[in-house]
PDB file of N, CA and C in Angstrom:
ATOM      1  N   UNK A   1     -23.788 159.018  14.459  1.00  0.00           N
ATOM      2  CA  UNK A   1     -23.499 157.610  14.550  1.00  0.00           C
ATOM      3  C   UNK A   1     -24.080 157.026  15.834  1.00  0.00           C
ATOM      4  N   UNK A   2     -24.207 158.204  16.622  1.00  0.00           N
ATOM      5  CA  UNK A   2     -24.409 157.409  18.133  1.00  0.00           C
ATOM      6  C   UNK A   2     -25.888 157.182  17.815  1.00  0.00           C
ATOM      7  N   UNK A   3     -26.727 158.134  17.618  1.00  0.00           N
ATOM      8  CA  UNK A   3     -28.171 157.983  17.299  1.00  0.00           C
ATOM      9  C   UNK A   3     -28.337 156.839  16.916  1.00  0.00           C
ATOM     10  N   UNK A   4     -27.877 156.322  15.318  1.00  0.00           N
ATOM     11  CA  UNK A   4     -27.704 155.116  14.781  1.00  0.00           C
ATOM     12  C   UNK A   4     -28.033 153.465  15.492  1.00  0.00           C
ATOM     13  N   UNK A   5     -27.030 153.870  16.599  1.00  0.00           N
ATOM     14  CA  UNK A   5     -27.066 152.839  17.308  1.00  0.00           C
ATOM     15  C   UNK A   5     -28.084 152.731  18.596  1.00  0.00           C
ATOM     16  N   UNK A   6     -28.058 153.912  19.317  1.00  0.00           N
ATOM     17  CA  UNK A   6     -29.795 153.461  19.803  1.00  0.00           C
ATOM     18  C   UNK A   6     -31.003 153.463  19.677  1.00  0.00           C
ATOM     19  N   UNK A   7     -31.028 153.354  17.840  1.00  0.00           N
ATOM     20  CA  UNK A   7     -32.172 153.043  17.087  1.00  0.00           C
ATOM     21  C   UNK A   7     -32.596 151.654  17.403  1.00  0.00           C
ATOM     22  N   UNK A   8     -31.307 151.195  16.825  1.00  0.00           N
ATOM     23  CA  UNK A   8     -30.905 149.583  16.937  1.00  0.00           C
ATOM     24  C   UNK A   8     -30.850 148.915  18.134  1.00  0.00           C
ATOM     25  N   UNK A   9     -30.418 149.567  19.340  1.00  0.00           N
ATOM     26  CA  UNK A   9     -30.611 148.745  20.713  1.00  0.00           C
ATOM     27  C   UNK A   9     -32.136 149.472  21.317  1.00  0.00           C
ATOM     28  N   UNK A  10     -32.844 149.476  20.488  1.00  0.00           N
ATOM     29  CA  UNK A  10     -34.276 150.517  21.631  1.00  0.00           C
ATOM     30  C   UNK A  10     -34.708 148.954  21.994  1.00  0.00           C
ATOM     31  N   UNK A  11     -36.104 148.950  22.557  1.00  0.00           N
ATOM     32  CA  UNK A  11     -37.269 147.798  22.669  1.00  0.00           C
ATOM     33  C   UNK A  11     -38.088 147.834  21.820  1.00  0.00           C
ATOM     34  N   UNK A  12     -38.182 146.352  20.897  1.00  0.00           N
ATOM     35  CA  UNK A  12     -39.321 146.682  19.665  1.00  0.00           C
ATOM     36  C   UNK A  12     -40.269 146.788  19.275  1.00  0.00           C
ATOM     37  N   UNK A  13     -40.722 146.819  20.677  1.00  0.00           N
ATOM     38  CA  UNK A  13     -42.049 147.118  21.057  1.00  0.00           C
ATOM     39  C   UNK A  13     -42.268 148.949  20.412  1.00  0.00           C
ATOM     40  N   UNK A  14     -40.834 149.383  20.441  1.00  0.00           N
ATOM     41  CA  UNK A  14     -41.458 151.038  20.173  1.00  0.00           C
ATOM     42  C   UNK A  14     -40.572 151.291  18.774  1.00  0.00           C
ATOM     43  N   UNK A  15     -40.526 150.359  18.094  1.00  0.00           N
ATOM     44  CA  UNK A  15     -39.988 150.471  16.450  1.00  0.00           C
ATOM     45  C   UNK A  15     -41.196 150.378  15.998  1.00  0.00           C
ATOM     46  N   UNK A  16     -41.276 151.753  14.983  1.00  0.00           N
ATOM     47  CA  UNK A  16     -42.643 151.759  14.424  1.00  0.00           C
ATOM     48  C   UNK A  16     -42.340 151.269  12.990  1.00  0.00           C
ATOM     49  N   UNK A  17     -43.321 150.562  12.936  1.00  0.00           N
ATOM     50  CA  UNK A  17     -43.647 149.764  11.386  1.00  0.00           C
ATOM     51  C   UNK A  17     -43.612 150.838   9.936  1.00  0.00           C
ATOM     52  N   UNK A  18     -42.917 150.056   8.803  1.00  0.00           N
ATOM     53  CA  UNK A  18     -42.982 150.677   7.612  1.00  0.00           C
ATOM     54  C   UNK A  18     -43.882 150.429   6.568  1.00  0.00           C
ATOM     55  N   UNK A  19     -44.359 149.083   6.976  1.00  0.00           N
ATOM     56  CA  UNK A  19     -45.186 148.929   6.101  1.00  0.00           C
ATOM     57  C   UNK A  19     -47.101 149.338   6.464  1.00  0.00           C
ATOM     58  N   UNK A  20     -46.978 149.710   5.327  1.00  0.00           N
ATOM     59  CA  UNK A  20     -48.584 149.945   5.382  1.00  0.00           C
ATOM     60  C   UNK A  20     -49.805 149.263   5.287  1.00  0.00           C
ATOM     61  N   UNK A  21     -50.930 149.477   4.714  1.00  0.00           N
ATOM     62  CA  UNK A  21     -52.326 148.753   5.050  1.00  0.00           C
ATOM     63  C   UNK A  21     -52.045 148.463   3.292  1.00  0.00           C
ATOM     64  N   UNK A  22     -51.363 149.143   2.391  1.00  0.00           N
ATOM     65  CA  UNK A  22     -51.612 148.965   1.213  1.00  0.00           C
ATOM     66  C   UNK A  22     -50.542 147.608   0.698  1.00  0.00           C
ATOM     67  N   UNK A  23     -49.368 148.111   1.316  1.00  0.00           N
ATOM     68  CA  UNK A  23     -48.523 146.787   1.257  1.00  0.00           C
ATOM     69  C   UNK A  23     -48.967 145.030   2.046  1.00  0.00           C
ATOM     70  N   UNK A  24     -49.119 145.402   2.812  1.00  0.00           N
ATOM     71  CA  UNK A  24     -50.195 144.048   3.785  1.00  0.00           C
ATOM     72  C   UNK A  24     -51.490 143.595   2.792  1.00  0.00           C
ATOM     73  N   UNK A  25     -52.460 144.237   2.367  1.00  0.00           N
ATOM     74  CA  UNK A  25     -53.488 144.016   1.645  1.00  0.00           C
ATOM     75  C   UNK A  25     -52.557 143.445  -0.120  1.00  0.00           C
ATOM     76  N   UNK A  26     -51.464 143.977  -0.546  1.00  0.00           N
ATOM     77  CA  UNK A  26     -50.920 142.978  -1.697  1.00  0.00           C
ATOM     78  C   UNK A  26     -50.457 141.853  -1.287  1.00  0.00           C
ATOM     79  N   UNK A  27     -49.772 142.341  -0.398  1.00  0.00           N
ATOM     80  CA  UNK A  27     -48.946 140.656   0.097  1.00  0.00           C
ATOM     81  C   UNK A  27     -49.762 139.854  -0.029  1.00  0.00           C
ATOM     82  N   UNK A  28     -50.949 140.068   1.351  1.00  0.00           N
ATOM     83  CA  UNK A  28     -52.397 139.200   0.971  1.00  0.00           C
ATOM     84  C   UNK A  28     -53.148 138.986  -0.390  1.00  0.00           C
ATOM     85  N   UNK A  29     -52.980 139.571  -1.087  1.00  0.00           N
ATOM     86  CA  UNK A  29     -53.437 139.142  -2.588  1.00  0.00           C
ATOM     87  C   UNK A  29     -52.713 138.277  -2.804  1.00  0.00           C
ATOM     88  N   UNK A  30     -51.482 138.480  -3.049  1.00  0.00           N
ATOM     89  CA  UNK A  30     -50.148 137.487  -3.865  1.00  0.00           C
ATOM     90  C   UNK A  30     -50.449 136.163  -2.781  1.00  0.00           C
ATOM     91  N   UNK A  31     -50.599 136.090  -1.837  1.00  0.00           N
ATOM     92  CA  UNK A  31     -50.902 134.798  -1.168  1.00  0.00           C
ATOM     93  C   UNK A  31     -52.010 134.336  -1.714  1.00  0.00           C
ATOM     94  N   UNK A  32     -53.350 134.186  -1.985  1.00  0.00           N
ATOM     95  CA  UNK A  32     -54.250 133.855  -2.788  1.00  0.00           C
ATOM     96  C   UNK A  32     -54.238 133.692  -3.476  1.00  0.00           C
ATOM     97  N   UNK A  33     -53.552 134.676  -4.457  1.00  0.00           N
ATOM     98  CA  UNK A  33     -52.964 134.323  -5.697  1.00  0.00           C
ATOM     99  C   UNK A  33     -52.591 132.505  -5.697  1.00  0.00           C
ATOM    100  N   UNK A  34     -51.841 132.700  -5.405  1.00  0.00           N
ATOM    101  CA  UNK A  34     -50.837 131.521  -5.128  1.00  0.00           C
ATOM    102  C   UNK A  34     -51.112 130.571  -4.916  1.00  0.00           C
ATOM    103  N   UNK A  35     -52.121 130.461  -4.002  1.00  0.00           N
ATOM    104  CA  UNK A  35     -52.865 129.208  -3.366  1.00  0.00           C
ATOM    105  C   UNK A  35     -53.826 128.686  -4.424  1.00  0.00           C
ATOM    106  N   UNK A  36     -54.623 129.947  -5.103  1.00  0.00           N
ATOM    107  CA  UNK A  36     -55.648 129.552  -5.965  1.00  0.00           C
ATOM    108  C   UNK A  36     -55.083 128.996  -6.881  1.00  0.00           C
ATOM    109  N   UNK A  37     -53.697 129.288  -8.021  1.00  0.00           N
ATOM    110  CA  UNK A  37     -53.517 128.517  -8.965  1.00  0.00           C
ATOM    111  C   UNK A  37     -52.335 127.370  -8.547  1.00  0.00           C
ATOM    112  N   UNK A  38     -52.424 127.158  -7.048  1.00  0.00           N
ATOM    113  CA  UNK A  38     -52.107 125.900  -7.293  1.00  0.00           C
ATOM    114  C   UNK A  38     -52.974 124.803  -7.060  1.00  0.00           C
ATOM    115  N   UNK A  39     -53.987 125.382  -6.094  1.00  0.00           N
ATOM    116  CA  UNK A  39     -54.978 123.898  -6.045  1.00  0.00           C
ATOM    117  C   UNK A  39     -55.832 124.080  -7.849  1.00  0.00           C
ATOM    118  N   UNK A  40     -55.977 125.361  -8.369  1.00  0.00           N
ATOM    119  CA  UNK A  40     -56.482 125.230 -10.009  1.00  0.00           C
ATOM    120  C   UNK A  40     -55.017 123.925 -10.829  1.00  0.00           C
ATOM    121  N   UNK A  41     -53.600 124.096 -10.603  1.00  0.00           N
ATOM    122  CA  UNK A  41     -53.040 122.822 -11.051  1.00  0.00           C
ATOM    123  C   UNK A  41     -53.346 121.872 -10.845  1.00  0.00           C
ATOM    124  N   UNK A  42     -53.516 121.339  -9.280  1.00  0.00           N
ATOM    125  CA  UNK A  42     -54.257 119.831  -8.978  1.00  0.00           C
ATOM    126  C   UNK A  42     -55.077 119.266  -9.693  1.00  0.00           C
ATOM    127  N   UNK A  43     -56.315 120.897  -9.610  1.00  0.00           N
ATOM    128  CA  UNK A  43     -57.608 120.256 -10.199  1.00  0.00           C
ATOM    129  C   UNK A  43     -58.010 119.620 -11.316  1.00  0.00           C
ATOM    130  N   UNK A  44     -56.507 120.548 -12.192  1.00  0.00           N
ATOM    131  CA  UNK A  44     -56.580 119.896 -13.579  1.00  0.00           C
ATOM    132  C   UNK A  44     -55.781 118.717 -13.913  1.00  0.00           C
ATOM    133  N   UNK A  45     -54.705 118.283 -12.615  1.00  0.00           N
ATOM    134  CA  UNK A  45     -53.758 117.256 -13.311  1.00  0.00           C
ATOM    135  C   UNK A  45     -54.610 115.879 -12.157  1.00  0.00           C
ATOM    136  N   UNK A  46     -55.230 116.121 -11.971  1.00  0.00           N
ATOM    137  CA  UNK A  46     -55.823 114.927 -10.221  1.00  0.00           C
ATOM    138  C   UNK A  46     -56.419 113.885 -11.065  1.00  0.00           C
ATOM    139  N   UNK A  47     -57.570 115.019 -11.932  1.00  0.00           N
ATOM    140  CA  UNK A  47     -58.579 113.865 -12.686  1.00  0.00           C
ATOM    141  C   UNK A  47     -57.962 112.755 -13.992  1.00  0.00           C
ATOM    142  N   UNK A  48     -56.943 113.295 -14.244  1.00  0.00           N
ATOM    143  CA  UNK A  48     -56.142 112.972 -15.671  1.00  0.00           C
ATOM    144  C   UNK A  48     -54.643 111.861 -15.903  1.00  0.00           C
ATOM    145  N   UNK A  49     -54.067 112.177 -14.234  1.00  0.00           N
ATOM    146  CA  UNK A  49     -52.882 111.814 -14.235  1.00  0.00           C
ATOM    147  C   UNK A  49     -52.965 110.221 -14.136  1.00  0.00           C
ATOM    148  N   UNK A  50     -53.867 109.570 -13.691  1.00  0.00           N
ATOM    149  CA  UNK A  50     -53.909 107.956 -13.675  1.00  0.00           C
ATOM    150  C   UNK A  50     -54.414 107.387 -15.222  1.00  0.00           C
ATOM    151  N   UNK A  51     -54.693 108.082 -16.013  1.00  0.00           N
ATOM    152  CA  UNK A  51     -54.727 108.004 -17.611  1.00  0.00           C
ATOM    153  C   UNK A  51     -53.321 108.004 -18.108  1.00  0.00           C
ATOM    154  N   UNK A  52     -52.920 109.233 -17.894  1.00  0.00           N
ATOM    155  CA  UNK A  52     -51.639 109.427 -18.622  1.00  0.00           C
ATOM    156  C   UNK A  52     -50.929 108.135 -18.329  1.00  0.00           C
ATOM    157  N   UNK A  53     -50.061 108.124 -16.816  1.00  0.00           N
ATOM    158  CA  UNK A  53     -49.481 106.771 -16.072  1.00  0.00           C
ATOM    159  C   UNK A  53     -49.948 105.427 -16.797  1.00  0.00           C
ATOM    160  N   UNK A  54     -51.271 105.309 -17.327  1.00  0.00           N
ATOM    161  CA  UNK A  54     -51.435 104.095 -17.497  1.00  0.00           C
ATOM    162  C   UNK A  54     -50.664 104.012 -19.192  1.00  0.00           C
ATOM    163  N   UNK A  55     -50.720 105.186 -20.165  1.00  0.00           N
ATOM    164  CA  UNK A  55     -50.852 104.838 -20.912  1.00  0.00           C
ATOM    165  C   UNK A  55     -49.537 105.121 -21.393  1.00  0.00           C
ATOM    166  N   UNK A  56     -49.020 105.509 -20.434  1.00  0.00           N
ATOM    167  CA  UNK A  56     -47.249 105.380 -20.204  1.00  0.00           C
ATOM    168  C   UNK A  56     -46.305 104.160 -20.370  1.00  0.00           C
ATOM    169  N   UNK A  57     -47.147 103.348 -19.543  1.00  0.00           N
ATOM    170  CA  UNK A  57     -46.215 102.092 -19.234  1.00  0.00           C
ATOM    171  C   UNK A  57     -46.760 100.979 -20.278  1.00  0.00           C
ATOM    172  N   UNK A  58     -48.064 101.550 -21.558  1.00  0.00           N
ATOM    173  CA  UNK A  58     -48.438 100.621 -22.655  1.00  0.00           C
ATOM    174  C   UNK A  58     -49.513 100.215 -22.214  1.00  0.00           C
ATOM    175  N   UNK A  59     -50.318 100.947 -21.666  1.00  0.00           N
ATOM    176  CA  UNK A  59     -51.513  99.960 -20.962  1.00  0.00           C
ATOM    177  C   UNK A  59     -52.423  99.064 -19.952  1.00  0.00           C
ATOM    178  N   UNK A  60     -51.152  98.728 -19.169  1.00  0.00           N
ATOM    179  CA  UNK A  60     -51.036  97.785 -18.419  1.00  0.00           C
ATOM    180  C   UNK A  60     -51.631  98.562 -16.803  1.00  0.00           C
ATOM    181  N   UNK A  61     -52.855  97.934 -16.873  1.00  0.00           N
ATOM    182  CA  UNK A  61     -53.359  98.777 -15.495  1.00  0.00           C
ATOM    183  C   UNK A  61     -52.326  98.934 -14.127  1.00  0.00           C
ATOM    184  N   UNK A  62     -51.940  97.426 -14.074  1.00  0.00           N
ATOM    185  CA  UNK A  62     -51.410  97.194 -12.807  1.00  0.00           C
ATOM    186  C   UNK A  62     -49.603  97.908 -12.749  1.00  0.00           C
ATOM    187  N   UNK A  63     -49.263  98.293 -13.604  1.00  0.00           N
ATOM    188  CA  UNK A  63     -48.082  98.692 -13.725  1.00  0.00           C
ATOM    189  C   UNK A  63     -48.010  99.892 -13.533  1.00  0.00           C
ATOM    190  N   UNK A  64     -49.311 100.381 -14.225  1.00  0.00           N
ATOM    191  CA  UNK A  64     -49.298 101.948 -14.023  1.00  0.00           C
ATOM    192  C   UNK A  64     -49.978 102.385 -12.591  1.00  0.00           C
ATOM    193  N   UNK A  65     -50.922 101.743 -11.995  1.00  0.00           N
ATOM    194  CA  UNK A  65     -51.067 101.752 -10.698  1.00  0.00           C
ATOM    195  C   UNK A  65     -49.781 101.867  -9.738  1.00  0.00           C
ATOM    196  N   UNK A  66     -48.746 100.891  -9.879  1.00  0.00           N
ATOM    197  CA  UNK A  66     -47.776 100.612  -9.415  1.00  0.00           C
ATOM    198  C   UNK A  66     -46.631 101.968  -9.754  1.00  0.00           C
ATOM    199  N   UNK A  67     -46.577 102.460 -10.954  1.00  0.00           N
ATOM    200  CA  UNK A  67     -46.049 103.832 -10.861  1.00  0.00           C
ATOM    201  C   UNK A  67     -46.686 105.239 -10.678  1.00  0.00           C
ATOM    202  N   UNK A  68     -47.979 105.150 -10.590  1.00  0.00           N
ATOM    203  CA  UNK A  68     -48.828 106.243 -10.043  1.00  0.00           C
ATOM    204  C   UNK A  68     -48.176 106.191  -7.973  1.00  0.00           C
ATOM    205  N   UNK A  69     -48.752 104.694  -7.496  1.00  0.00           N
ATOM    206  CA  UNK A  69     -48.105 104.757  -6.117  1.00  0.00           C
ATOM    207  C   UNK A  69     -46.566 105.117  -5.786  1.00  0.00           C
ATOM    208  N   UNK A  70     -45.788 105.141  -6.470  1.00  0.00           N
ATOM    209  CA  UNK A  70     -44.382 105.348  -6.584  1.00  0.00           C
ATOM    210  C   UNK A  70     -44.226 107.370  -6.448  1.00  0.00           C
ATOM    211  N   UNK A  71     -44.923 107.439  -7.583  1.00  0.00           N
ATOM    212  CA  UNK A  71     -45.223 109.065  -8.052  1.00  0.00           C
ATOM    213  C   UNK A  71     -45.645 109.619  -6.299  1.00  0.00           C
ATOM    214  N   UNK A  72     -46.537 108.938  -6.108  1.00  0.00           N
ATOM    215  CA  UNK A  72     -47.537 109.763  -4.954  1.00  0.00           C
ATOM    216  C   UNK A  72     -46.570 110.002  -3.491  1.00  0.00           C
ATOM    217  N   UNK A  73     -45.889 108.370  -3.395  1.00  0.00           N
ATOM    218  CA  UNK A  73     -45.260 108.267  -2.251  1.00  0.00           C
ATOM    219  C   UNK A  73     -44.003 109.382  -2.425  1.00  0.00           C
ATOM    220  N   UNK A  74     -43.146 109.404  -3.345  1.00  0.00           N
ATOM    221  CA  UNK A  74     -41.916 110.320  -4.154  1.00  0.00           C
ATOM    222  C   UNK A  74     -42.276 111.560  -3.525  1.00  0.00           C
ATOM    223  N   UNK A  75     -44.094 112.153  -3.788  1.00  0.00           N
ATOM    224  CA  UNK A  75     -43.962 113.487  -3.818  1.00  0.00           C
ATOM    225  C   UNK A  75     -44.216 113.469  -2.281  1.00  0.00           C
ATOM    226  N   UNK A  76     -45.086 112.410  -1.582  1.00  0.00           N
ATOM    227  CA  UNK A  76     -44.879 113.169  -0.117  1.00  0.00           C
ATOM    228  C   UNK A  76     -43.893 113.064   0.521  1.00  0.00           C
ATOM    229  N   UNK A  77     -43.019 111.972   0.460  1.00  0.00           N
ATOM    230  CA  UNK A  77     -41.681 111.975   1.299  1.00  0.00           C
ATOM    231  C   UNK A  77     -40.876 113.240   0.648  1.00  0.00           C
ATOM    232  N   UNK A  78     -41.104 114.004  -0.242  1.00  0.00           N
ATOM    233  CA  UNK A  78     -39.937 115.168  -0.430  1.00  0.00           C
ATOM    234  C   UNK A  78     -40.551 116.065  -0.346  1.00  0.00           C
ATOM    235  N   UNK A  79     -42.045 116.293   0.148  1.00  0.00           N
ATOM    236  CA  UNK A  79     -42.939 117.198   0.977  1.00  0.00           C
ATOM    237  C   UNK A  79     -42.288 117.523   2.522  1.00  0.00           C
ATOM    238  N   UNK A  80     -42.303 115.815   2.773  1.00  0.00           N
ATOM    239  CA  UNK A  80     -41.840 115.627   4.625  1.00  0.00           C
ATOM    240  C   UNK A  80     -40.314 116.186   4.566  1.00  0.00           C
ATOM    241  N   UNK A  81     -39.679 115.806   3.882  1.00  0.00           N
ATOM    242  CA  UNK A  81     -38.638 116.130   3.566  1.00  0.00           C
ATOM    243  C   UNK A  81     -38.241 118.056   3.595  1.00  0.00           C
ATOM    244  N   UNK A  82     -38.403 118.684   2.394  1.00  0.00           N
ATOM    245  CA  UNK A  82     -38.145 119.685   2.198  1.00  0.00           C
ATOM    246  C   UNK A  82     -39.130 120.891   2.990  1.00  0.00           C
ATOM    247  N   UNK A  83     -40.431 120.397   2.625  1.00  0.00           N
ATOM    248  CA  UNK A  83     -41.441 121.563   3.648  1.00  0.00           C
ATOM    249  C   UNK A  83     -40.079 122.468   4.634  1.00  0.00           C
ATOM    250  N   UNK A  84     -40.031 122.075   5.779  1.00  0.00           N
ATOM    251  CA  UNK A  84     -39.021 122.923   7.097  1.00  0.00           C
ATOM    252  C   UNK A  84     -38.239 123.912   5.979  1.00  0.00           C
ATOM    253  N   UNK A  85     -37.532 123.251   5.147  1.00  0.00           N
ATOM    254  CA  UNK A  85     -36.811 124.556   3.979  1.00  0.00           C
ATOM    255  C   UNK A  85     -37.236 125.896   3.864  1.00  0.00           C
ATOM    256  N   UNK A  86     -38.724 125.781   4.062  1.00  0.00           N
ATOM    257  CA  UNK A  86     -39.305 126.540   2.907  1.00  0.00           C
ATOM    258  C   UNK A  86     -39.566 127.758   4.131  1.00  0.00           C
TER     259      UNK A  86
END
């Protein structure tokens, strides 16, 4: 038990690491991963989404402009918002 505990109070400078070059190199995949299919979502909803919006509200350019800006502002204030969460 005593051991135990001056595992836990050493300097961590001399706690040697568990993870390996193989675990670090997935992690780093799964991060790419990640990144790639989300800017691949953008790419596909960026060009399309001021169509949809318009043809949402019946047509009406200026309305759907007006809820596209609503949409945009929504998602960054709960960007500014939540981001620190994460």
């Amino acid at each position: 038990m005593l051991n135990n505990l001056t595992e836990l109070t050493q300097d961590p400078h001399h706690v040697e690491t568990t993870v390996g070059p193989q675990a670090s190199r997935a992690a780093l995949a799964f991060i790419f991963a990640t990144v790639f299919f989300d800017t691949l979502g953008f790419g596909i909803i960026i060009p399309v989404l001021p169509g949809f919006v318009v043809s949402f509200v019946g047509g009406d350019t200026a309305a759907g402009a007006e809820v596209f800006g609503l949409f945009g502002t929504v998602w960054a204030l709960m960007q500014f918002l939540f981001a620190p969460l994460l």
